[in-house]
Protein backbone atom coordinates (compact mmCIF):
# COMPACT_ATOMS: atom_id res chain seq x y z
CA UNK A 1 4.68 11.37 -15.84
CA UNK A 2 6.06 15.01 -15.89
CA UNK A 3 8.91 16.23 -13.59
CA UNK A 4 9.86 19.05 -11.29
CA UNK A 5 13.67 18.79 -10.53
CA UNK A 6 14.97 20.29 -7.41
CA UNK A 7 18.62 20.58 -8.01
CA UNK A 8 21.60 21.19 -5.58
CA UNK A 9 20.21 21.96 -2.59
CA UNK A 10 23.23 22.00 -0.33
CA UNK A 11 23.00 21.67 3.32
CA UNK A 12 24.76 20.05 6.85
CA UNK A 13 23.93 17.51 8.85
CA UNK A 14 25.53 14.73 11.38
CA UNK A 15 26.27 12.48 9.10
CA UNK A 16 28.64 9.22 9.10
CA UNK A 17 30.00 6.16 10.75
CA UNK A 18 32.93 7.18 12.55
CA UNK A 19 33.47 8.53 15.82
CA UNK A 20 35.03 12.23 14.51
CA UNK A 21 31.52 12.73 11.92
CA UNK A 22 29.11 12.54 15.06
CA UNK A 23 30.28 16.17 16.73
CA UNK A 24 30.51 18.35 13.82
CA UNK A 25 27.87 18.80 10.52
CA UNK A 26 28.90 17.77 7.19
CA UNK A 27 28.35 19.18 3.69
CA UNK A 28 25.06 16.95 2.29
CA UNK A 29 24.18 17.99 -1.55
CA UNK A 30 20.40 16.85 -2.52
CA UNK A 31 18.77 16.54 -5.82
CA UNK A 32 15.65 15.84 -6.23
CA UNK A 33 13.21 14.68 -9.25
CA UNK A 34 9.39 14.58 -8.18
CA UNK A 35 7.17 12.84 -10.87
CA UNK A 36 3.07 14.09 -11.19
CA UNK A 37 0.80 14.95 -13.58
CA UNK A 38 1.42 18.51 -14.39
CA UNK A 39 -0.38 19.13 -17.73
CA UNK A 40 -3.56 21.11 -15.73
CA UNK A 41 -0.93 23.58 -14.23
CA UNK A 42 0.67 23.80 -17.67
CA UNK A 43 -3.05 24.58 -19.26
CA UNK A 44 -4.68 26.84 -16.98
CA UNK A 45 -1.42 28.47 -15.91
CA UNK A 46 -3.00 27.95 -12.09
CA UNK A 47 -0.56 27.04 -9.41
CA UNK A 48 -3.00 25.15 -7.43
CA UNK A 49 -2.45 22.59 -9.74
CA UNK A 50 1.18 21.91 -9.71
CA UNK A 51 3.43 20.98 -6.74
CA UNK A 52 4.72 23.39 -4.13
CA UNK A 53 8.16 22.60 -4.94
CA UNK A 54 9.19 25.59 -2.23
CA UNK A 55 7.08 23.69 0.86
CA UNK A 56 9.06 20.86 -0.73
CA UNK A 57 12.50 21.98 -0.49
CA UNK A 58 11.62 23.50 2.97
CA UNK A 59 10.48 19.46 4.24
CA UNK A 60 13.64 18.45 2.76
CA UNK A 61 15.74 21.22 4.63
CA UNK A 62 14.06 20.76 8.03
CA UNK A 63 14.53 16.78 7.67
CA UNK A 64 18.13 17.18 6.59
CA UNK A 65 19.55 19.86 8.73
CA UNK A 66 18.26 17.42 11.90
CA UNK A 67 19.10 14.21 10.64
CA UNK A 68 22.26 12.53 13.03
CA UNK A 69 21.68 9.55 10.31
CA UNK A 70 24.69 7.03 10.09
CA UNK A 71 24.28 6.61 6.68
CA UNK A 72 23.38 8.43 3.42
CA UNK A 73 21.00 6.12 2.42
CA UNK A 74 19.22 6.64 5.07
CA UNK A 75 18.23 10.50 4.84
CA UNK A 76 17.84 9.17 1.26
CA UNK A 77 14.83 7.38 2.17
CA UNK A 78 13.66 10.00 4.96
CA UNK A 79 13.56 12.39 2.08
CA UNK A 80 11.53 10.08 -0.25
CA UNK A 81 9.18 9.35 2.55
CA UNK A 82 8.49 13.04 2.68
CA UNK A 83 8.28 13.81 -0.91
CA UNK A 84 5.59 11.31 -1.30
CA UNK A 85 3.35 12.75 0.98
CA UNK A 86 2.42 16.03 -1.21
CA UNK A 87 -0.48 14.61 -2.83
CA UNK A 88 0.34 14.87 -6.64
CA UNK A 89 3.84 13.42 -6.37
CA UNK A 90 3.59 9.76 -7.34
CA UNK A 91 7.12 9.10 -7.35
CA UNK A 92 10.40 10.49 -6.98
CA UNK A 93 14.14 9.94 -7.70
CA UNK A 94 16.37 11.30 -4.82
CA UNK A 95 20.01 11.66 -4.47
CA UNK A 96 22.20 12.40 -1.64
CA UNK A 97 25.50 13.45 -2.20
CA UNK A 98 28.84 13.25 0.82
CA UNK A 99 31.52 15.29 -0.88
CA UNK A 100 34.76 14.48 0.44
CA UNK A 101 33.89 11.25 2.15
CA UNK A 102 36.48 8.94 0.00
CA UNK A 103 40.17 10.31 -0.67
CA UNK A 104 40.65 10.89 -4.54
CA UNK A 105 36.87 11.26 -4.88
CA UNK A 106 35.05 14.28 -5.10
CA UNK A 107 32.29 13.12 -3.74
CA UNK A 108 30.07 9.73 -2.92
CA UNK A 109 26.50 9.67 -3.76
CA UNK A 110 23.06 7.36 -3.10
CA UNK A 111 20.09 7.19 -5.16
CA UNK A 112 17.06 5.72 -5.06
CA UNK A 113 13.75 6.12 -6.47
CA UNK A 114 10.39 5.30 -4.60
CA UNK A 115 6.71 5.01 -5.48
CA UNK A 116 3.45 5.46 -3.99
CA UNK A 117 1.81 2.26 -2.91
CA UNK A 118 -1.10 1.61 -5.24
């Protein structure tokens, strides 16, 4: 399987457990690694035959930015949910980053990796 990486992709959100995260967004960082089959883009140079990686990041941005998740792992799996729905994706790595959420730490991060269902 080929990748597309979607790296960095910094954004807020209501995110956390205690009382003082659920009235003011936090800094989220997301990367993103979608696996598909890109070798016909790469041969006929046609990008009807590749991922929309920019409709992807915009999913990504519209799920984040409106999330009030408790928990990273959550929007985690939100964004894998989404990912998997562009038809050539067949399965994607996904990490969500919470900088500053542990003293001494720069930040704390989740990933997982889902598949489609065969």
């Amino acid at each position: 399987m080929d990748k597309i990486h979607i790296k960095d992709i910094a954004l807020s959100c209501i995110i956390g457990i205690f009382e003082h995260e659920r009235h003011k967004k936090q800094e989220v960082n997301i990367n993103v690694t979608l696996h598909a089959d890109l070798s016909e883009a790469g041969i006929t140079d046609d990008f009807k035959k590749t991922v929309d990686y920019k409709a992807v990041k915009q999913k990504i941005m519209g799920l984040v930015e409106n999330s009030t998740h408790y928990l990273i792992e959550a929007i985690a799996e939100d964004i894998a949910k989404a990912c998997l729905e562009f038809d050539m994706v067949e399965k994607v790595d996904v990490t969500v980053e919470k900088p500053g959420a542990l003293r001494f730490a720069r930040t704390v991060a989740v990933e997982i990796t889902r598949e489609k269902a065969r």
